[in-house]
PDB file of N, CA and C in Angstrom:
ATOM      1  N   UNK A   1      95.898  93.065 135.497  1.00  0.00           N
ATOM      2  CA  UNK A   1      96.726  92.216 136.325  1.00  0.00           C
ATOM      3  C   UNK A   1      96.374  92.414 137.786  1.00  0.00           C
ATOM      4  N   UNK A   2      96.253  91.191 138.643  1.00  0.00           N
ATOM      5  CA  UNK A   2      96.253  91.465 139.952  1.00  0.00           C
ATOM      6  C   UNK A   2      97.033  91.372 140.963  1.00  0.00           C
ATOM      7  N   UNK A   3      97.239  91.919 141.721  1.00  0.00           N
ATOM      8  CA  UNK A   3      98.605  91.575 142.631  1.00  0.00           C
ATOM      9  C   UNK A   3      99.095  90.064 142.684  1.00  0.00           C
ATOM     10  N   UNK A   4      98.806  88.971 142.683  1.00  0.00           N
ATOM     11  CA  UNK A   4      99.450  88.063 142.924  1.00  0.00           C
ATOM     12  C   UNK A   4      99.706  87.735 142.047  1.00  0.00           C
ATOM     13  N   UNK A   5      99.381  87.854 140.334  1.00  0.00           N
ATOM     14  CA  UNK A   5     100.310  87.547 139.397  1.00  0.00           C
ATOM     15  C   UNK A   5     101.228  88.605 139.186  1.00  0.00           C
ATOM     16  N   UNK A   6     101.642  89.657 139.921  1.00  0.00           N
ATOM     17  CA  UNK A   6     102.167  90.580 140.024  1.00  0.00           C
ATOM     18  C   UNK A   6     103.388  90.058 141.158  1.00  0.00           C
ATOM     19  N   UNK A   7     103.239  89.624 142.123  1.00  0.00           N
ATOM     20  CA  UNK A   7     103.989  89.296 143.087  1.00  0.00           C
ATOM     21  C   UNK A   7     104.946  88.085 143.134  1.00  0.00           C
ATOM     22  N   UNK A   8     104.292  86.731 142.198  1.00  0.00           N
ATOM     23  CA  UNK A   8     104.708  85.486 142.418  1.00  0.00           C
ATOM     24  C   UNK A   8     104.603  84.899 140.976  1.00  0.00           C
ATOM     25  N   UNK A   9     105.493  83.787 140.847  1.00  0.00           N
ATOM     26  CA  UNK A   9     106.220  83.466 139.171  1.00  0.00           C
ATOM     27  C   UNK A   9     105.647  81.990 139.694  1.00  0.00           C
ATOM     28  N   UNK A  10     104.650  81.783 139.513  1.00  0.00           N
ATOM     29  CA  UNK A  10     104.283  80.129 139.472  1.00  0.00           C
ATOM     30  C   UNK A  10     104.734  79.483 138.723  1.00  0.00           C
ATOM     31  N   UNK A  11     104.678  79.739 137.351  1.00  0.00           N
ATOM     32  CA  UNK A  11     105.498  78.802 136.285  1.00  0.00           C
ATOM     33  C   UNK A  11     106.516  78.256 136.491  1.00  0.00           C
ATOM     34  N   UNK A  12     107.722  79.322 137.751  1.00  0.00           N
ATOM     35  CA  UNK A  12     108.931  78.714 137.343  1.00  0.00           C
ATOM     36  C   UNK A  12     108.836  77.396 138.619  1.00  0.00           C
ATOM     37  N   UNK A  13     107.640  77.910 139.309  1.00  0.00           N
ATOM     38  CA  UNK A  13     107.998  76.720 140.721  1.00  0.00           C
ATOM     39  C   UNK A  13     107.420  75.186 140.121  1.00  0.00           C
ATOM     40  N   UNK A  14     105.840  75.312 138.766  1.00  0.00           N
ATOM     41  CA  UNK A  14     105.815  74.059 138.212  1.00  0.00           C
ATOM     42  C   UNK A  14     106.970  73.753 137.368  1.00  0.00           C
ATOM     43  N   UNK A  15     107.860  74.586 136.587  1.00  0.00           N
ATOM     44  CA  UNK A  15     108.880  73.962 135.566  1.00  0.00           C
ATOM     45  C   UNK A  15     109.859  73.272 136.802  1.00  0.00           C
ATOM     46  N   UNK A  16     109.949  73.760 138.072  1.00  0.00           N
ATOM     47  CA  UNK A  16     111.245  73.020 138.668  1.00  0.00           C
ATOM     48  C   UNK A  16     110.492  71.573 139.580  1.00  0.00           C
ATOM     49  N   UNK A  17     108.921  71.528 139.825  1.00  0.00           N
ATOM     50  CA  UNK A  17     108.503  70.123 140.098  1.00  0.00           C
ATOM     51  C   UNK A  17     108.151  69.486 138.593  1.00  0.00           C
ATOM     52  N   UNK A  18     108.263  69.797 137.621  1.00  0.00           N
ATOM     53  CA  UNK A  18     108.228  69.377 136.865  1.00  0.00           C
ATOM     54  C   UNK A  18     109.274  68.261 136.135  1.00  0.00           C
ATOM     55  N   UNK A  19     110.440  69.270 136.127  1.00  0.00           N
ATOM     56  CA  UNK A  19     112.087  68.686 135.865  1.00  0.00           C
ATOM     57  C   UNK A  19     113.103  67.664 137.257  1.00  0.00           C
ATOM     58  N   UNK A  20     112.359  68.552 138.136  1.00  0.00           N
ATOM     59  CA  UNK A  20     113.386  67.733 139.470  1.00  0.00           C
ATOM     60  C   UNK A  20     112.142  67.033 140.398  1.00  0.00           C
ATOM     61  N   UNK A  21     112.833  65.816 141.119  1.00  0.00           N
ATOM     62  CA  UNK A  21     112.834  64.878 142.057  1.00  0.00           C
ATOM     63  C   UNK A  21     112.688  65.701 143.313  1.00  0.00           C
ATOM     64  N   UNK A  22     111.961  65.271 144.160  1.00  0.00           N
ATOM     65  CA  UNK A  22     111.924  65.568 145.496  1.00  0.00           C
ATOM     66  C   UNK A  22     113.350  65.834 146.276  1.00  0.00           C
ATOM     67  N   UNK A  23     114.250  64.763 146.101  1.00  0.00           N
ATOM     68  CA  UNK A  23     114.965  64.717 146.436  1.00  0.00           C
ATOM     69  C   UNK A  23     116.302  65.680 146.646  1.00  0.00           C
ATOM     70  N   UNK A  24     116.246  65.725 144.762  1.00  0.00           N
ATOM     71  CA  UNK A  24     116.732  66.901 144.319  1.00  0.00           C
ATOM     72  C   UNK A  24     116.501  68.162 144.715  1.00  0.00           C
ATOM     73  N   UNK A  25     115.222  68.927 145.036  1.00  0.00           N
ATOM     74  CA  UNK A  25     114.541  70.264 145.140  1.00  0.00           C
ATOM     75  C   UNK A  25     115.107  70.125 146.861  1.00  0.00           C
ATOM     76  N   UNK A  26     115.090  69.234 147.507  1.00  0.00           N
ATOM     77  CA  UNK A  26     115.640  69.134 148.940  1.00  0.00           C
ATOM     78  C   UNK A  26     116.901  69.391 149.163  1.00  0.00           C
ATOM     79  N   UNK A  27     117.725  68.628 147.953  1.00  0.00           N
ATOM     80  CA  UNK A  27     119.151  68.927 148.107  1.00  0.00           C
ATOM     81  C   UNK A  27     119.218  70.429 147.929  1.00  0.00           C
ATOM     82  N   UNK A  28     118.802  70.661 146.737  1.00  0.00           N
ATOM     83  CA  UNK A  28     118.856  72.310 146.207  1.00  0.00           C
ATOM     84  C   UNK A  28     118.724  73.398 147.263  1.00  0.00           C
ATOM     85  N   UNK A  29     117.769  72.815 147.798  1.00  0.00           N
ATOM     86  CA  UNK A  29     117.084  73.591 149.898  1.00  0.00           C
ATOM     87  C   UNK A  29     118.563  73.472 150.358  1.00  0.00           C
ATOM     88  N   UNK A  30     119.367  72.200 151.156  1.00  0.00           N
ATOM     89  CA  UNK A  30     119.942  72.523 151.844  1.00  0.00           C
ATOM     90  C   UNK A  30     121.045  73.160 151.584  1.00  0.00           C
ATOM     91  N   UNK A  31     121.593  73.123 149.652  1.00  0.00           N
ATOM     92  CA  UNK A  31     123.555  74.287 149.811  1.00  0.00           C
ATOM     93  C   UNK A  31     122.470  75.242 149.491  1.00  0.00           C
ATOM     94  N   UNK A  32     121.218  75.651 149.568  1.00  0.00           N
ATOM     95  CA  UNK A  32     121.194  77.284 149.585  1.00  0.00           C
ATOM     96  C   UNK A  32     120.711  77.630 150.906  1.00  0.00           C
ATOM     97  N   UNK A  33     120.630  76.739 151.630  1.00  0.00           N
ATOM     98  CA  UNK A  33     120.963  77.316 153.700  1.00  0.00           C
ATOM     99  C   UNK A  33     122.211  77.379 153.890  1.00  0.00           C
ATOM    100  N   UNK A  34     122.949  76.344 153.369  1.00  0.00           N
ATOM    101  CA  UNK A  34     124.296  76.410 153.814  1.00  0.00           C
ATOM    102  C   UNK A  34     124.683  77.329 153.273  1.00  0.00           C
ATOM    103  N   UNK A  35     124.919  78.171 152.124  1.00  0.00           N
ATOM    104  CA  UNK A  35     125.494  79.028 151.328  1.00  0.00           C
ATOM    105  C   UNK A  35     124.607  80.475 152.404  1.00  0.00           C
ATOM    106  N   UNK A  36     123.514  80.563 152.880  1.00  0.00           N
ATOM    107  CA  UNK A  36     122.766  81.460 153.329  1.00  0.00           C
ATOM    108  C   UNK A  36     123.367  81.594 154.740  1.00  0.00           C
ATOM    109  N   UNK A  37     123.756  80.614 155.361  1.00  0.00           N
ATOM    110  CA  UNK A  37     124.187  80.135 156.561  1.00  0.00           C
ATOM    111  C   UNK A  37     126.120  80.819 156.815  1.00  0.00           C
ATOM    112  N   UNK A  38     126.193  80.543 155.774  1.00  0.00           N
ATOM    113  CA  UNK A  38     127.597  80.890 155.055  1.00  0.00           C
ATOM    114  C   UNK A  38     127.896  82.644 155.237  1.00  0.00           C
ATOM    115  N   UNK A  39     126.726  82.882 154.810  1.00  0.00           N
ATOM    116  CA  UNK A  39     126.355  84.266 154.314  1.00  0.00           C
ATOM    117  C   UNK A  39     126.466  85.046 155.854  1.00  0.00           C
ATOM    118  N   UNK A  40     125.360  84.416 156.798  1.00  0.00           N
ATOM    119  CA  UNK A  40     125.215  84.850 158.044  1.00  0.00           C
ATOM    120  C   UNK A  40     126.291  85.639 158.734  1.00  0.00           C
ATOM    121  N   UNK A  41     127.160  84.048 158.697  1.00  0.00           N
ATOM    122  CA  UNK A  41     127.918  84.707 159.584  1.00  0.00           C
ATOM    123  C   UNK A  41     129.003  85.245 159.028  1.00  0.00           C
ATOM    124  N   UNK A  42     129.464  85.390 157.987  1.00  0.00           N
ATOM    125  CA  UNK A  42     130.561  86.385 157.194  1.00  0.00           C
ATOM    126  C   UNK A  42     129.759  88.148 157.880  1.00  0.00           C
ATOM    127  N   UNK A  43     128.861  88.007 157.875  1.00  0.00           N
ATOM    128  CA  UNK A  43     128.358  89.293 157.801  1.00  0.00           C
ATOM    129  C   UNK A  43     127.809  89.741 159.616  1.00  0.00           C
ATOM    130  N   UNK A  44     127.998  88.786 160.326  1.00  0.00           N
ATOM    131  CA  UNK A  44     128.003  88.871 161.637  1.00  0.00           C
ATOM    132  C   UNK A  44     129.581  89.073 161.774  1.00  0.00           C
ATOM    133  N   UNK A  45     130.281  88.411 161.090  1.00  0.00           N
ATOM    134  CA  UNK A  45     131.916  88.452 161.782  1.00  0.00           C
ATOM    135  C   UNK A  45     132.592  90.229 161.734  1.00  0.00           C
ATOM    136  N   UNK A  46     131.724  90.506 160.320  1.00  0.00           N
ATOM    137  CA  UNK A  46     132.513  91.922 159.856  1.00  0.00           C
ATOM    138  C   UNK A  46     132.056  92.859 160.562  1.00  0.00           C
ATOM    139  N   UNK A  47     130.649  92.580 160.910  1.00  0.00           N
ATOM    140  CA  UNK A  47     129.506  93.842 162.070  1.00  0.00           C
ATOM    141  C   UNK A  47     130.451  93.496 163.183  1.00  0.00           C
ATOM    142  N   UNK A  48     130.889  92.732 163.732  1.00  0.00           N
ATOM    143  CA  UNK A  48     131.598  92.555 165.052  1.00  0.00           C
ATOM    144  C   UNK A  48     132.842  93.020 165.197  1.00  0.00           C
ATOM    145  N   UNK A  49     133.179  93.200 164.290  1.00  0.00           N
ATOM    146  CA  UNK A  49     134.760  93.415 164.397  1.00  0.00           C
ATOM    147  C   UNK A  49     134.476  95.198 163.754  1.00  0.00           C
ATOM    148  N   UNK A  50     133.668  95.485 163.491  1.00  0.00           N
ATOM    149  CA  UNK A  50     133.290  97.230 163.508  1.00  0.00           C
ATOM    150  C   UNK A  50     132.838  97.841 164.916  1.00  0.00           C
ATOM    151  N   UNK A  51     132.099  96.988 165.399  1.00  0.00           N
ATOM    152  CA  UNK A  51     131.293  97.548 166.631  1.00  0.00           C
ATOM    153  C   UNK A  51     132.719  96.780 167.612  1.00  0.00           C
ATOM    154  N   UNK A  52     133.889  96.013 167.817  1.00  0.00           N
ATOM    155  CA  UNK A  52     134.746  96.461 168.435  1.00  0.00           C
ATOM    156  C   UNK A  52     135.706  97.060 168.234  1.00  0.00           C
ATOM    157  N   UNK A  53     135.561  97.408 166.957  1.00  0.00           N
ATOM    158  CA  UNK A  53     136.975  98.349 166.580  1.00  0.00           C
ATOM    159  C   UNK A  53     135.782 100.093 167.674  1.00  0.00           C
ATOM    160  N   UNK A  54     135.146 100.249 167.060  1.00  0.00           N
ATOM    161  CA  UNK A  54     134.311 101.333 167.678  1.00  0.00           C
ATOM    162  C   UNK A  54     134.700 101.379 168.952  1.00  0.00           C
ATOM    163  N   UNK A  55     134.446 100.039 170.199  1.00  0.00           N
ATOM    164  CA  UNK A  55     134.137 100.783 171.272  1.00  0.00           C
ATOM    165  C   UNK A  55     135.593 100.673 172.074  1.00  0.00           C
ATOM    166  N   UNK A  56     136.276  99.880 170.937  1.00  0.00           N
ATOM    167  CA  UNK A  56     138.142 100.144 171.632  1.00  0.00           C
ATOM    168  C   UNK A  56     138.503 101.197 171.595  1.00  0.00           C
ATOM    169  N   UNK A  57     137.903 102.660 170.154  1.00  0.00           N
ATOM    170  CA  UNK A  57     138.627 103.775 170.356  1.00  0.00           C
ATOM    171  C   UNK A  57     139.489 103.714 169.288  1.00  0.00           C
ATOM    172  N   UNK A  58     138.784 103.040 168.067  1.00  0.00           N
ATOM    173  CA  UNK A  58     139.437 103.227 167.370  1.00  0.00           C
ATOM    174  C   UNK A  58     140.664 102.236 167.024  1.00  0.00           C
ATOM    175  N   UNK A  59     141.762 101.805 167.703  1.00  0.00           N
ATOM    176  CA  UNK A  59     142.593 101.092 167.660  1.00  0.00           C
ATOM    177  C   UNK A  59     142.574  99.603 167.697  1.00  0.00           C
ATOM    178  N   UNK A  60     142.758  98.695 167.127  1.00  0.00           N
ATOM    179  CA  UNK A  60     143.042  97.570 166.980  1.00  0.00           C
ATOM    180  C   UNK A  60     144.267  96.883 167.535  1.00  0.00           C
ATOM    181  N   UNK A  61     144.978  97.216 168.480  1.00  0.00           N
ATOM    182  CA  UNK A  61     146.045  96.360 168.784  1.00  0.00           C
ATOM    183  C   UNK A  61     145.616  96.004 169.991  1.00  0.00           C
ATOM    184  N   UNK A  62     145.335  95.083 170.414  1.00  0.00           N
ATOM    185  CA  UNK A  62     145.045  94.896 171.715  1.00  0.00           C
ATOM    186  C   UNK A  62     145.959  95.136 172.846  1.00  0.00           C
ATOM    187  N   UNK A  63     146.942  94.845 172.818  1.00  0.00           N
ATOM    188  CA  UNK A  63     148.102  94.875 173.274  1.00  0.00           C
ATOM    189  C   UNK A  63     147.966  96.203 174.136  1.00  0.00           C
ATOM    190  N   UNK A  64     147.777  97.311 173.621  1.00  0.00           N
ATOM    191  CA  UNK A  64     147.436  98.687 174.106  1.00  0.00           C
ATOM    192  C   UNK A  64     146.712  99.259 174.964  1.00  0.00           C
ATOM    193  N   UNK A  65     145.460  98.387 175.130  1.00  0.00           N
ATOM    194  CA  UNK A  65     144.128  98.424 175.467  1.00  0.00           C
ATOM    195  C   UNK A  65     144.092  97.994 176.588  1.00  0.00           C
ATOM    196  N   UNK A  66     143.498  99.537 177.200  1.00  0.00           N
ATOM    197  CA  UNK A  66     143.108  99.946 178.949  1.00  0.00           C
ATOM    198  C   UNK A  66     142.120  98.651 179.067  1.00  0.00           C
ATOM    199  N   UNK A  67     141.624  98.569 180.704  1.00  0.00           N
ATOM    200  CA  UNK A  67     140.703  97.347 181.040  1.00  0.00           C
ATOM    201  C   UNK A  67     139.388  98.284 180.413  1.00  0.00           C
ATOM    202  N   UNK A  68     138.983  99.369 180.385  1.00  0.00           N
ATOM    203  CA  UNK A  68     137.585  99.750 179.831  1.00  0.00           C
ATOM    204  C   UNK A  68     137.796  99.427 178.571  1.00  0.00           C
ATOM    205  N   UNK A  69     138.283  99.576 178.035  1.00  0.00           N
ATOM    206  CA  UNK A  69     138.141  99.030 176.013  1.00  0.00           C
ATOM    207  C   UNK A  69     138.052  97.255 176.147  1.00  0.00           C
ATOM    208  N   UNK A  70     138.768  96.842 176.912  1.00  0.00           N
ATOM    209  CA  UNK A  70     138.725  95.159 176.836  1.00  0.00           C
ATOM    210  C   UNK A  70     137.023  94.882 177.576  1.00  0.00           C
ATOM    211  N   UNK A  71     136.658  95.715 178.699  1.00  0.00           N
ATOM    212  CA  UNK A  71     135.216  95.671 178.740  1.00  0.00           C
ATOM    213  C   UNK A  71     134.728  95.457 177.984  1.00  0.00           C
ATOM    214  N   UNK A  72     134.468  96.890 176.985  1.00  0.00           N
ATOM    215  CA  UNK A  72     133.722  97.017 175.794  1.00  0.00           C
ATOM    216  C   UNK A  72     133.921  95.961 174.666  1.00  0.00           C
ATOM    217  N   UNK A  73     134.953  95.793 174.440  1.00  0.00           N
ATOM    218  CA  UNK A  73     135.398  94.989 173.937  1.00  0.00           C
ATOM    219  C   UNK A  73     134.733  93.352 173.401  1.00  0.00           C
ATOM    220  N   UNK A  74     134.152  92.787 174.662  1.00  0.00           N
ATOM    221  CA  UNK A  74     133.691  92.155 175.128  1.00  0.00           C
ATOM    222  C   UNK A  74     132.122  92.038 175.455  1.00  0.00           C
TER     223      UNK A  74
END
């Protein structure tokens, strides 16, 4: 075996121009950006809200929070 039949599944990319429409394989492209897109930022929102829980000190109430934590904060 050589690396690239080792690396890459050709069959399954002719069985899906095989079965689907251009059109189709396009649609299929864009809900798996959107779903990827989806993905992004769920996982940007949760990193953000760690790295300001971090540089508040821990605490989450804003309400509390000296002007250096609302810096950081920010």
């Amino acid at each position: 075996m050589n690396e690239t039949t080792e690396k890459t599944n050709l069959s399954r990319a002719a069985f899906l121009v095989q079965q689907k429409s251009l059109p189709d394989l396009v649609g299929d492209l864009r809900k798996a950006q959107a779903w990827l897109l989806i993905a992004a930022i769920a996982a940007f929102l949760a990193s953000s809200f760690f790295v300001v829980k971090y540089f508040a000190g821990g605490e989450m109430t804003p309400e509390t929070w000296t002007s250096e934590q609302w810096l950081n904060a920010f």
